[in-house]
Protein backbone atom coordinates (compact mmCIF):
# COMPACT_ATOMS: atom_id res chain seq x y z
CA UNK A 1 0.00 0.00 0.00
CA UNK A 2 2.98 2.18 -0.65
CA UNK A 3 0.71 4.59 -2.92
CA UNK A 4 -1.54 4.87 -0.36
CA UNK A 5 1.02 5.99 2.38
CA UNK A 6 2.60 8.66 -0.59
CA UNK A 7 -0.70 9.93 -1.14
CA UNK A 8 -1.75 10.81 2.75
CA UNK A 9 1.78 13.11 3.16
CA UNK A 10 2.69 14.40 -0.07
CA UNK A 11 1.30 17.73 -1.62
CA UNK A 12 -2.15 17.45 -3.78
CA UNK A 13 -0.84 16.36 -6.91
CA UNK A 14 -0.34 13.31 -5.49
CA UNK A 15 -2.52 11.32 -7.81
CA UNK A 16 -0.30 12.77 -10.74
CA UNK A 17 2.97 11.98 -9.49
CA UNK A 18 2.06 8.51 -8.81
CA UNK A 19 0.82 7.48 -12.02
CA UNK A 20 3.52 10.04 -13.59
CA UNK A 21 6.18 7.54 -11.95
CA UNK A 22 4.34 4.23 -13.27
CA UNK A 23 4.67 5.63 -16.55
CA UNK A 24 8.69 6.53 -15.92
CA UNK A 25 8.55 3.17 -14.44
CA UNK A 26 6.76 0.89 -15.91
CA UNK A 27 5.04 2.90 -19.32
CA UNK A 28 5.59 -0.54 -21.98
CA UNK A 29 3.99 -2.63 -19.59
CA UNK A 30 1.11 0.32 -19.33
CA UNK A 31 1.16 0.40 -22.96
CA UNK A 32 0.41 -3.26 -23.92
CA UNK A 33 -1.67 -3.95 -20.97
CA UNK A 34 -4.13 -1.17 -22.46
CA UNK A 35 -3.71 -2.67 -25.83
CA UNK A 36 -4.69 -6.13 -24.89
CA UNK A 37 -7.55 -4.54 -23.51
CA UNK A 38 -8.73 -2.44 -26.66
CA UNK A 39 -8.28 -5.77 -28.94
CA UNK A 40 -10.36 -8.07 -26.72
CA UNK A 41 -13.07 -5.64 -26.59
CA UNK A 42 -12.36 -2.67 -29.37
CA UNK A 43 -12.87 1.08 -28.84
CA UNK A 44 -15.29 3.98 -30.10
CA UNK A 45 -14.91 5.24 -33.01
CA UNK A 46 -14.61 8.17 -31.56
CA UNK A 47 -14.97 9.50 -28.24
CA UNK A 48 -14.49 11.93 -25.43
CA UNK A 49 -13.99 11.92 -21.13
CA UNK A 50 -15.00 14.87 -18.78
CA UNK A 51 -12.10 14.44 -16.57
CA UNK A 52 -11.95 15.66 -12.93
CA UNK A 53 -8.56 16.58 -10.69
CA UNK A 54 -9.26 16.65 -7.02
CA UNK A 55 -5.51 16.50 -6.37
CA UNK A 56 -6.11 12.97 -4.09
CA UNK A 57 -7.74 11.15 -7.49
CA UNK A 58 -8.27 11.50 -10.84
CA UNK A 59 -11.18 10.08 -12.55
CA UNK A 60 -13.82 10.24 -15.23
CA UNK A 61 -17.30 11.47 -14.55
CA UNK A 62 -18.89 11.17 -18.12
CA UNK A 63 -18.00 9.30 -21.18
CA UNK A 64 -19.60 10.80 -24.44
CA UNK A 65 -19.40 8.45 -27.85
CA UNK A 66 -20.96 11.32 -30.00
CA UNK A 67 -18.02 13.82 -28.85
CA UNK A 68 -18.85 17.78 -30.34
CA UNK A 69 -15.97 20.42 -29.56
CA UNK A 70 -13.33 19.40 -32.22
CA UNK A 71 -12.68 22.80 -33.05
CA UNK A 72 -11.42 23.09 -29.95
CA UNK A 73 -8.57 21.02 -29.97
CA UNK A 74 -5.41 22.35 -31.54
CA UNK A 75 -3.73 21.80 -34.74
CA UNK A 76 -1.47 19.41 -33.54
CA UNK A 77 -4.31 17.24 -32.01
CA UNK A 78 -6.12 17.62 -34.86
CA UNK A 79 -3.49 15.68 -36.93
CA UNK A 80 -3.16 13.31 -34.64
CA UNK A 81 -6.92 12.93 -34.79
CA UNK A 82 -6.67 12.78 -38.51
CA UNK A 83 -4.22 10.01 -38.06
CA UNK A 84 -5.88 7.28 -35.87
CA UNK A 85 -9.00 8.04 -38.01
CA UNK A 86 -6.84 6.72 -41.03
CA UNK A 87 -5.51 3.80 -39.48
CA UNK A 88 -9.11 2.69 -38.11
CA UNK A 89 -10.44 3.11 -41.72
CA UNK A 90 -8.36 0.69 -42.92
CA UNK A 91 -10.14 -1.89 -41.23
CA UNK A 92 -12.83 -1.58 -43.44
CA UNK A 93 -13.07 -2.40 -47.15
CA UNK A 94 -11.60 0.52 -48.73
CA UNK A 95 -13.70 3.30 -47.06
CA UNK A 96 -12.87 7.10 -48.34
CA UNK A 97 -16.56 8.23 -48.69
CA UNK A 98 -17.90 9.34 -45.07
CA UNK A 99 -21.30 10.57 -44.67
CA UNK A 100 -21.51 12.76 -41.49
CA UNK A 101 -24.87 13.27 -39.52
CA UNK A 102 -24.63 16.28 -36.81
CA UNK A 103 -27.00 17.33 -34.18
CA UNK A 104 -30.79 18.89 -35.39
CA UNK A 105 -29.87 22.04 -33.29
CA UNK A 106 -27.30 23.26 -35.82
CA UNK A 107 -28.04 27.03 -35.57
CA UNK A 108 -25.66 26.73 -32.24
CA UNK A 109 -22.49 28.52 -33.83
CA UNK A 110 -20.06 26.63 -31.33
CA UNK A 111 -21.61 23.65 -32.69
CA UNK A 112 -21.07 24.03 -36.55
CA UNK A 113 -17.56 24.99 -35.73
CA UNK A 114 -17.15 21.79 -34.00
CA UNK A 115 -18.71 20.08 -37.65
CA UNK A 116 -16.06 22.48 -39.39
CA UNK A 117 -13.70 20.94 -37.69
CA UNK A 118 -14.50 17.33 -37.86
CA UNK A 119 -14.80 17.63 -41.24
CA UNK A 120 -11.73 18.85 -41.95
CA UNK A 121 -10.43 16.03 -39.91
CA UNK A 122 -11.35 13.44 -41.87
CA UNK A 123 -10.72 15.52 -45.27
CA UNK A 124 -7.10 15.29 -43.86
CA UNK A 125 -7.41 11.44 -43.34
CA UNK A 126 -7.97 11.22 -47.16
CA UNK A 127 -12.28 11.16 -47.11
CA UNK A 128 -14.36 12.44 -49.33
CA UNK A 129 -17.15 13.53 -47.22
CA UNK A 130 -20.24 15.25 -47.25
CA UNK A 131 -23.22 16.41 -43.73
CA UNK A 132 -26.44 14.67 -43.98
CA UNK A 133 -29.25 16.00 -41.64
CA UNK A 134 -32.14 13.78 -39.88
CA UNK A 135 -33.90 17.38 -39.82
CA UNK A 136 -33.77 18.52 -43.47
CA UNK A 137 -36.89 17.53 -45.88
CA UNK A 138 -36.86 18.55 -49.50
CA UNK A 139 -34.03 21.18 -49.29
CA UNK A 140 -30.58 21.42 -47.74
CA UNK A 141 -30.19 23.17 -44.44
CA UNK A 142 -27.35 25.72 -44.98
CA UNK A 143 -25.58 26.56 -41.40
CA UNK A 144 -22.85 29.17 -40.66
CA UNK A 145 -19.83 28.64 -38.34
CA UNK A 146 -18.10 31.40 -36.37
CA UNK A 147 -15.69 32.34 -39.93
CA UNK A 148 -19.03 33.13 -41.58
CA UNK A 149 -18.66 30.23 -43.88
CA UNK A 150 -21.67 28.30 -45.13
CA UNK A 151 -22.11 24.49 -44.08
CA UNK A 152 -24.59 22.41 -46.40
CA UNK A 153 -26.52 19.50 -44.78
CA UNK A 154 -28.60 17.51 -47.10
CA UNK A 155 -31.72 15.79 -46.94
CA UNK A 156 -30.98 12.13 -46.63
CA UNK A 157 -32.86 9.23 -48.37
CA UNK A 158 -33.43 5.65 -48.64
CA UNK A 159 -32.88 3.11 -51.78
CA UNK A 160 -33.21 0.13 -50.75
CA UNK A 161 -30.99 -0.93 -47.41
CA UNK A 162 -28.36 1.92 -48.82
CA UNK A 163 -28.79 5.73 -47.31
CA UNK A 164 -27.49 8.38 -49.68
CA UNK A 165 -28.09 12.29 -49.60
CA UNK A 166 -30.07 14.55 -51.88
CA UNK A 167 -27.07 15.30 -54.02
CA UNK A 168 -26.43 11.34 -54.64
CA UNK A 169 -23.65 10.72 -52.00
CA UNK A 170 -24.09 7.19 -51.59
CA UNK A 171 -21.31 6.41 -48.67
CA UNK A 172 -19.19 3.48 -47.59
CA UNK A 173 -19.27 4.69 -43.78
CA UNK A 174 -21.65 6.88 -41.83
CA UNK A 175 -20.72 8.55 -38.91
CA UNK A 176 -22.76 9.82 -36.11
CA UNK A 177 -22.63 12.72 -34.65
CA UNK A 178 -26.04 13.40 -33.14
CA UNK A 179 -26.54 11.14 -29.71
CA UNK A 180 -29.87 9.71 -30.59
CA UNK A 181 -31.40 11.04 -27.13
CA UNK A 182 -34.91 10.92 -28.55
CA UNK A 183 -34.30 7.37 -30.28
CA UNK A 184 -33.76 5.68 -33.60
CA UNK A 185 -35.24 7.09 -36.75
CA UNK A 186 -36.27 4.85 -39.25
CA UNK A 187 -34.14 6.48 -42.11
CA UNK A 188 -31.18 4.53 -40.24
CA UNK A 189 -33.09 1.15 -39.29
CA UNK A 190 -31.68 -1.31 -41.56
CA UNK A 191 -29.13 0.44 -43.39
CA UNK A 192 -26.71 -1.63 -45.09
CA UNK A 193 -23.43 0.85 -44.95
CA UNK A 194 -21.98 0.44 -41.37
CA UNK A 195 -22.79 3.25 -38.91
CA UNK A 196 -20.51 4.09 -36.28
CA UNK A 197 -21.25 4.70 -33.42
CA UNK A 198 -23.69 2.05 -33.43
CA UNK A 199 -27.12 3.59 -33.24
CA UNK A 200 -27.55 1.31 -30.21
CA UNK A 201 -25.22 3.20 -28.10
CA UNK A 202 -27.11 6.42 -28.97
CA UNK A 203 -28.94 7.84 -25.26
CA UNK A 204 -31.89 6.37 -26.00
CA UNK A 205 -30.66 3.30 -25.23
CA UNK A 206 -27.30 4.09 -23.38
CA UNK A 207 -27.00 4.51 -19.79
CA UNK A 208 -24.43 6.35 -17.26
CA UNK A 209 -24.82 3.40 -14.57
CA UNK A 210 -23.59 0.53 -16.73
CA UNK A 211 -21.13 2.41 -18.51
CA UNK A 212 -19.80 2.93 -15.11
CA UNK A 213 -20.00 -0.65 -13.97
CA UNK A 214 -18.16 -1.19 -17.03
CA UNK A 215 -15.38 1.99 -16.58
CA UNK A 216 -15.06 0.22 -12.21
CA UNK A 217 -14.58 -3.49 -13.79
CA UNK A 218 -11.89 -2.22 -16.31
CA UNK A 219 -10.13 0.13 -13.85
CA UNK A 220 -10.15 -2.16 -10.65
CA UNK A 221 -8.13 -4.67 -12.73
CA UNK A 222 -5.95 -1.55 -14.33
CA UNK A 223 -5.29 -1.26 -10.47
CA UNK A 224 -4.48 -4.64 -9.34
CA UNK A 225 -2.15 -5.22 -12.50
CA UNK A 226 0.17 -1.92 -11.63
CA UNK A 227 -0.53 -1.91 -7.60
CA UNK A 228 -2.43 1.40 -7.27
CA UNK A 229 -5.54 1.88 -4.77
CA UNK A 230 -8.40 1.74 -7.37
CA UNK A 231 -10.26 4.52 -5.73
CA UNK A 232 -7.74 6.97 -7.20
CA UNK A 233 -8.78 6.55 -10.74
CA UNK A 234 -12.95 5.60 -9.80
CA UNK A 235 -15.93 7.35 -8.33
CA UNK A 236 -18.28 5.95 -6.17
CA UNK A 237 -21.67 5.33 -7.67
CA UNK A 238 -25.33 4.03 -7.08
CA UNK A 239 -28.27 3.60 -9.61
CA UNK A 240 -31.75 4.38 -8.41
CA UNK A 241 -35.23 2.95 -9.55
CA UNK A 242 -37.87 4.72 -11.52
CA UNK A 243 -38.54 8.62 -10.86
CA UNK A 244 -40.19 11.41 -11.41
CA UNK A 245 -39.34 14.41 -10.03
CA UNK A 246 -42.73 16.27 -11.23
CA UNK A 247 -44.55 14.46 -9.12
CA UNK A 248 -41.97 13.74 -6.59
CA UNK A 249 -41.80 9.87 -7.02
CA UNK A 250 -39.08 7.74 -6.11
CA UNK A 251 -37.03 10.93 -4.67
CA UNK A 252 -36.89 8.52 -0.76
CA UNK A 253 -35.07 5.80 -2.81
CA UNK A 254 -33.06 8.68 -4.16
CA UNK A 255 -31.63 9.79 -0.92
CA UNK A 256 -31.17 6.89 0.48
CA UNK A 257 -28.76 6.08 -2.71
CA UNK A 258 -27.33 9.59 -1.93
CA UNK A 259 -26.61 8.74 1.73
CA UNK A 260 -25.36 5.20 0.89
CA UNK A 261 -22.88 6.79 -1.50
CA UNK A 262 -21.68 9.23 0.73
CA UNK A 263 -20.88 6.34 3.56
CA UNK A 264 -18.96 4.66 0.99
CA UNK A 265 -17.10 8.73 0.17
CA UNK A 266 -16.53 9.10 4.07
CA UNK A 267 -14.46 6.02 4.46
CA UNK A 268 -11.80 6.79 1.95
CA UNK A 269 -11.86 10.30 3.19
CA UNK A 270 -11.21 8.93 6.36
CA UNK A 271 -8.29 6.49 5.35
CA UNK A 272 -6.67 9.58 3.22
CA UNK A 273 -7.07 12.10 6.06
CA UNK A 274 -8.60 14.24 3.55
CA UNK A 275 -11.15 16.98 5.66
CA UNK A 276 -13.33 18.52 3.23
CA UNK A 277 -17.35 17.54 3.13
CA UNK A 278 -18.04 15.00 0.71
CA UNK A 279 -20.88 15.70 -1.88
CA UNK A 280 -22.80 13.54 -4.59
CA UNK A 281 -23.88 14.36 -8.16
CA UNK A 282 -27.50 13.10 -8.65
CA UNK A 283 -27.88 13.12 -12.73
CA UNK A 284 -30.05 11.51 -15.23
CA UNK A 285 -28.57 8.05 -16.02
CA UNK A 286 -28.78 9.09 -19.75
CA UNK A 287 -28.23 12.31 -21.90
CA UNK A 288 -25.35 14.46 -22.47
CA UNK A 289 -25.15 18.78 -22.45
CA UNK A 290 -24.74 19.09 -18.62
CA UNK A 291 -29.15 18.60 -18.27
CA UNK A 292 -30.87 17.35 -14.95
CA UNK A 293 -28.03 17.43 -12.61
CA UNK A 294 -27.89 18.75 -9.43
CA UNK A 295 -24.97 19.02 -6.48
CA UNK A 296 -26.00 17.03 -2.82
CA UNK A 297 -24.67 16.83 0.42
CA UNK A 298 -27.54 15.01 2.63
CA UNK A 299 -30.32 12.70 1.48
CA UNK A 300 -32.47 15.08 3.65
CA UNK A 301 -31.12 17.81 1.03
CA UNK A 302 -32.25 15.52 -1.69
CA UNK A 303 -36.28 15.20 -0.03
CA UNK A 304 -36.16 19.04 0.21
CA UNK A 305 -35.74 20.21 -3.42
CA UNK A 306 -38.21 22.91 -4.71
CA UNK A 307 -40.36 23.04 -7.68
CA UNK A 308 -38.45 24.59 -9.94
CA UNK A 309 -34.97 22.09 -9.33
CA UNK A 310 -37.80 19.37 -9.79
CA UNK A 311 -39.11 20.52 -13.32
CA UNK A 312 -35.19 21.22 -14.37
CA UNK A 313 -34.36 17.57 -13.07
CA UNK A 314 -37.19 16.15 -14.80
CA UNK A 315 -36.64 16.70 -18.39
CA UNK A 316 -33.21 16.49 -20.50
CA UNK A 317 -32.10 17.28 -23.84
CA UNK A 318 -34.85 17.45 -27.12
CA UNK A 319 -37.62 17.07 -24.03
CA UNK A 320 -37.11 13.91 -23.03
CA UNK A 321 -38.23 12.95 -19.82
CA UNK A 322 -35.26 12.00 -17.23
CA UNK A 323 -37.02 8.43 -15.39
CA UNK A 324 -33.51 7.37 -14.28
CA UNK A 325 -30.76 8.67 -12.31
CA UNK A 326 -27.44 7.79 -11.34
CA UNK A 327 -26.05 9.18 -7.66
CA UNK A 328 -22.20 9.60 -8.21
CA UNK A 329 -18.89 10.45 -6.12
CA UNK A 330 -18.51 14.57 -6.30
CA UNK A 331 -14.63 14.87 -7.02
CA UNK A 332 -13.88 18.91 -6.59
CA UNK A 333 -11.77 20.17 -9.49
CA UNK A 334 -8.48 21.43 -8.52
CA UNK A 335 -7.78 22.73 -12.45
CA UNK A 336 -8.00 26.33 -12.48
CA UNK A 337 -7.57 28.01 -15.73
CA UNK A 338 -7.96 31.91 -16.06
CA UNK A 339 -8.75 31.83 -11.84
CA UNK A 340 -11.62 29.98 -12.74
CA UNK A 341 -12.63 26.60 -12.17
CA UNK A 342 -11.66 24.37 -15.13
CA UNK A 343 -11.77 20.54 -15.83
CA UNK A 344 -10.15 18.54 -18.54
CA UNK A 345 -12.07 17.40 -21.73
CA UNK A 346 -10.18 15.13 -23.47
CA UNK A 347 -10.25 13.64 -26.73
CA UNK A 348 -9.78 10.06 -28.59
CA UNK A 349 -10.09 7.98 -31.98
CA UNK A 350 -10.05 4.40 -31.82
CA UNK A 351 -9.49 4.56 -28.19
CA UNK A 352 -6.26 6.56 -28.20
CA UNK A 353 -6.19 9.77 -26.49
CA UNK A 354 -5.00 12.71 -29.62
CA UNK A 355 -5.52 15.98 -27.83
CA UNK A 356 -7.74 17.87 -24.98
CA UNK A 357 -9.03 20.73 -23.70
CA UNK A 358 -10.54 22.96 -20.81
CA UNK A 359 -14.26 23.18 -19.91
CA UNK A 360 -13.98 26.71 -17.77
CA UNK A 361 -16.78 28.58 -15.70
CA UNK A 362 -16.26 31.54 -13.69
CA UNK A 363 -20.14 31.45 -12.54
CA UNK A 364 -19.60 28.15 -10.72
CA UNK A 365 -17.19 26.72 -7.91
CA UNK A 366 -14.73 23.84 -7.56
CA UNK A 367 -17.51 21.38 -6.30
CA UNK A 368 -20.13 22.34 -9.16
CA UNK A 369 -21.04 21.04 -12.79
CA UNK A 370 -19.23 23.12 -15.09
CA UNK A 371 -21.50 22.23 -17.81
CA UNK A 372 -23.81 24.96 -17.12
CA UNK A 373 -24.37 28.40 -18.20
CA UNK A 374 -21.26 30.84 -17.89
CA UNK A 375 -18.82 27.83 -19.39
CA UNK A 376 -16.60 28.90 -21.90
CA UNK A 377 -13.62 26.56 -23.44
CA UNK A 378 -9.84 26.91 -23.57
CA UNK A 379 -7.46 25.26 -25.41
CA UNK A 380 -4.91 22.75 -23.36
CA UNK A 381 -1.38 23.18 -23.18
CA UNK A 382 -0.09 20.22 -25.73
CA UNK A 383 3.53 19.08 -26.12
CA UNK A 384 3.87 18.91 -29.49
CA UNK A 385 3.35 22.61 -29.81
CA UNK A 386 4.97 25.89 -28.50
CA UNK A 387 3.59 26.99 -25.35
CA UNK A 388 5.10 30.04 -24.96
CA UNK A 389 1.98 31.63 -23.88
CA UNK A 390 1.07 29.14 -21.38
CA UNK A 391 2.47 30.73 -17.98
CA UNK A 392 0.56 33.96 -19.32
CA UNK A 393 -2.73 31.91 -19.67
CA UNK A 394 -2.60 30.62 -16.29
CA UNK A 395 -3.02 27.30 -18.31
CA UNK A 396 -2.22 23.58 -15.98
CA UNK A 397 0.77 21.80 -16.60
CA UNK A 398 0.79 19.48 -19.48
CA UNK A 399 -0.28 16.50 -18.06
CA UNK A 400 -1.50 14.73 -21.27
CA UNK A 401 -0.06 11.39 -20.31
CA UNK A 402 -2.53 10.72 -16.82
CA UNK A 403 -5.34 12.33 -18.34
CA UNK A 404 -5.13 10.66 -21.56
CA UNK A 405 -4.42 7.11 -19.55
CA UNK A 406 -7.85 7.72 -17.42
CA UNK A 407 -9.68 8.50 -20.66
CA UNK A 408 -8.57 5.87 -22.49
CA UNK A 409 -9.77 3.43 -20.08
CA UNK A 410 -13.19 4.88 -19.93
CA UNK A 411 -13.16 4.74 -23.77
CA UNK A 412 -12.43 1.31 -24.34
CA UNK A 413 -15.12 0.52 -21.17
CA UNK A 414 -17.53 2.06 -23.01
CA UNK A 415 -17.28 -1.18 -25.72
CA UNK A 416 -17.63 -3.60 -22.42
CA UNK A 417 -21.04 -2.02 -21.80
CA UNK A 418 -23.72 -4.72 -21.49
CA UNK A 419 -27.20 -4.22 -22.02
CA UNK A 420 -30.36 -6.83 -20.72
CA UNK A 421 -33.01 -7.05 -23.24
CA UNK A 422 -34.54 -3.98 -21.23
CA UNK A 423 -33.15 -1.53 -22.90
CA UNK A 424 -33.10 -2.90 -26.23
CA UNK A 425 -34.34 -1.01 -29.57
């Protein structure tokens, strides 16, 4: 329990320096351990991982297989990006048209800036690609990013089992974009050309609990293999019954999760002489854009909630009523970035990590979501690039190797999630 004994005395980048020295150490065995792991079970096609720093752990708190924000990455990630997305085409049978299907709320500049950049991502992996929207009828939908120029998504179409666009794009790979949170359309039921992600792991479907299950499996045996206390890299977690929070059902088997979680919290605090109050995350077990999640510290807190936290906790993105939740391990953020809270976002392809960057909001505190109004993004320092600038910025250190490491384990969970027939489509 060596780590465990570094981690009680040393300063609060603990958590860093130990799995800083297993990569000094021990970074080949890291390395092939992870890529055993990837090949038994495979990896998104893309992804991303919300990352949180406490200083005492470092761990993921959401794991999002229809990642937006690519424009935010820099260049350098960017080719990297455009790299692994070359080497995972090659698995298929020579694949260079890509057919790429965004979000319906496209009007959201940030958004088609993110689509700018994606497709200029795969343009740089050697694609001919063209957008095809679930929203658009007869006519394309023309969209304009932040440089004023015009993005074209066309109508899409069925012949036969093959989907092709208005202009005749028939492609040899579609890739989502758009998380499905209000379910399958028909337009992709069927479809011959292979879709990835796969429409099953859209939100619909998809939940926070068993990804987590998954991401606690994969990292307790990440842990045993290299001798590190598991807790450093995991959250505690609990998934509650049916809810509604209109009509205040289910909210007593809510806080009871919330107070069984924090037990669990209490006792590592304890062991790590670590002071502060614990909290818990209560969130909708599915659905993505920081919706129907709230901070707790007491399962009385939980009973007491008011009307209007009810009615925000009740529905989540496109309308969609939030009948699940998942209670989960608050981890403070330590990041600060402009003297402003900050977490890591980081990026991957194929299950390797190519670049990151900082979710920042100066309208919330350490312990808070930071996907909420007042968030703002900021690029993160990367290696491969001058970073003259980044003592000016007030940016972190570059710790791309840890944070890419967590992430990349909570990518290639995301393949080991298993589904009963429950939440089949």
């Amino acid at each position: 329990m060596m780590a465990m004994a570094a981690l009680k005395t040393t300063a609060p980048s603990a958590v860093m320096d130990i799995l800083k020295e297993l990569s000094e150490k021990r970074g080949e065995e890291v390395t092939a351990w992870m890529e055993s792991r990837a090949m038994e079970s495979g990896a998104p096609f893309y992804s991303s991982v919300d990352v949180r720093h406490a200083g005492y752990k470092l761990a993921p708190v959401d794991t999002n297989l229809f990642p937006a924000g690519f424009n935010q990455l820099s260049g350098a990630a960017r080719s990297r990006a455009a790299t692994r997305i070359k080497k995972r085409l090659m698995r298929y049978n020579e694949v260079s048209r890509v057919l790429v299907i965004p979000e319906n709320h496209t009007r959201n500049v940030g958004y088609i800036d993110n689509l700018t950049a994606l497709l200029s991502i795969l343009r740089e992996a050697g694609c001919e690609v063209e957008l095809g929207s679930l929203a658009a009828t007869d006519a394309p939908i023309e969209v304009v990013n932040s440089a004023s120029e015009t993005l074209r998504e066309m109508p899409l179409a069925r012949h036969g089992s093959l989907l092709k666009t208005g202009t005749g794009f028939c492609p040899q790979l579609i890739l989502l974009n758009n998380d499905l949170t209000s379910g399958l359309p028909d337009v992709l039921r069927g479809v011959s050309q292979p879709i990835v992600p796969r429409p099953s792991q859209g939100w619909h479907r998809r939940r926070k609990s068993i990804h987590f299950e998954a991401y606690d499996k994969l990292a307790r045996e990440f842990a045993t293999a290299f001798a590190i206390d598991p807790w450093l890299i995991t959250t505690e977690f609990h998934k509650c019954g049916r809810v509604n929070f209109g009509e205040r059902q289910g909210l007593e088997c809510v806080a009871m999760g919330v107070e069984k979680v924090l037990h669990r919290i209490r006792a590592h605090y304890e062991r790590y002489g670590i002071t502060s109050e614990p909290y818990v995350y209560v969130k909708s077990d599915s659905g993505t854009y920081g919706m129907g999640i709230m901070t707790v510290k007491s399962g009385d807190e939980m009973l007491e909630i008011n009307k209007k936290i009810r009615n925000k906790m009740n529905v989540i993105k496109e309308g969609v009523q939030s009948t699940e939740v998942i209670i989960q391990e608050g981890v403070p953020t330590v990041d600060v970035v402009e003297n402003a809270p900050a977490e890591p976002m980081m990026y991957l392809v194929d299950g390797h990590a190519v670049g990151g960057a900082y979710r920042v909001n100066a309208e919330r505190d350490a312990e808070n979501n930071l996907n909420a109004t007042g968030m703002r993004f900021v690029g993160m320092c990367d290696e491969a690039e001058p970073h003259d600038d980044h003592a000016q910025r007030a940016l972190p250190p570059c710790q791309f190797g840890a944070l890419g490491l967590i992430a990349e384990l909570a990518s290639i969970s995301a393949q080991r999630e298993e589904y009963g027939e429950s939440y089949s489509i």
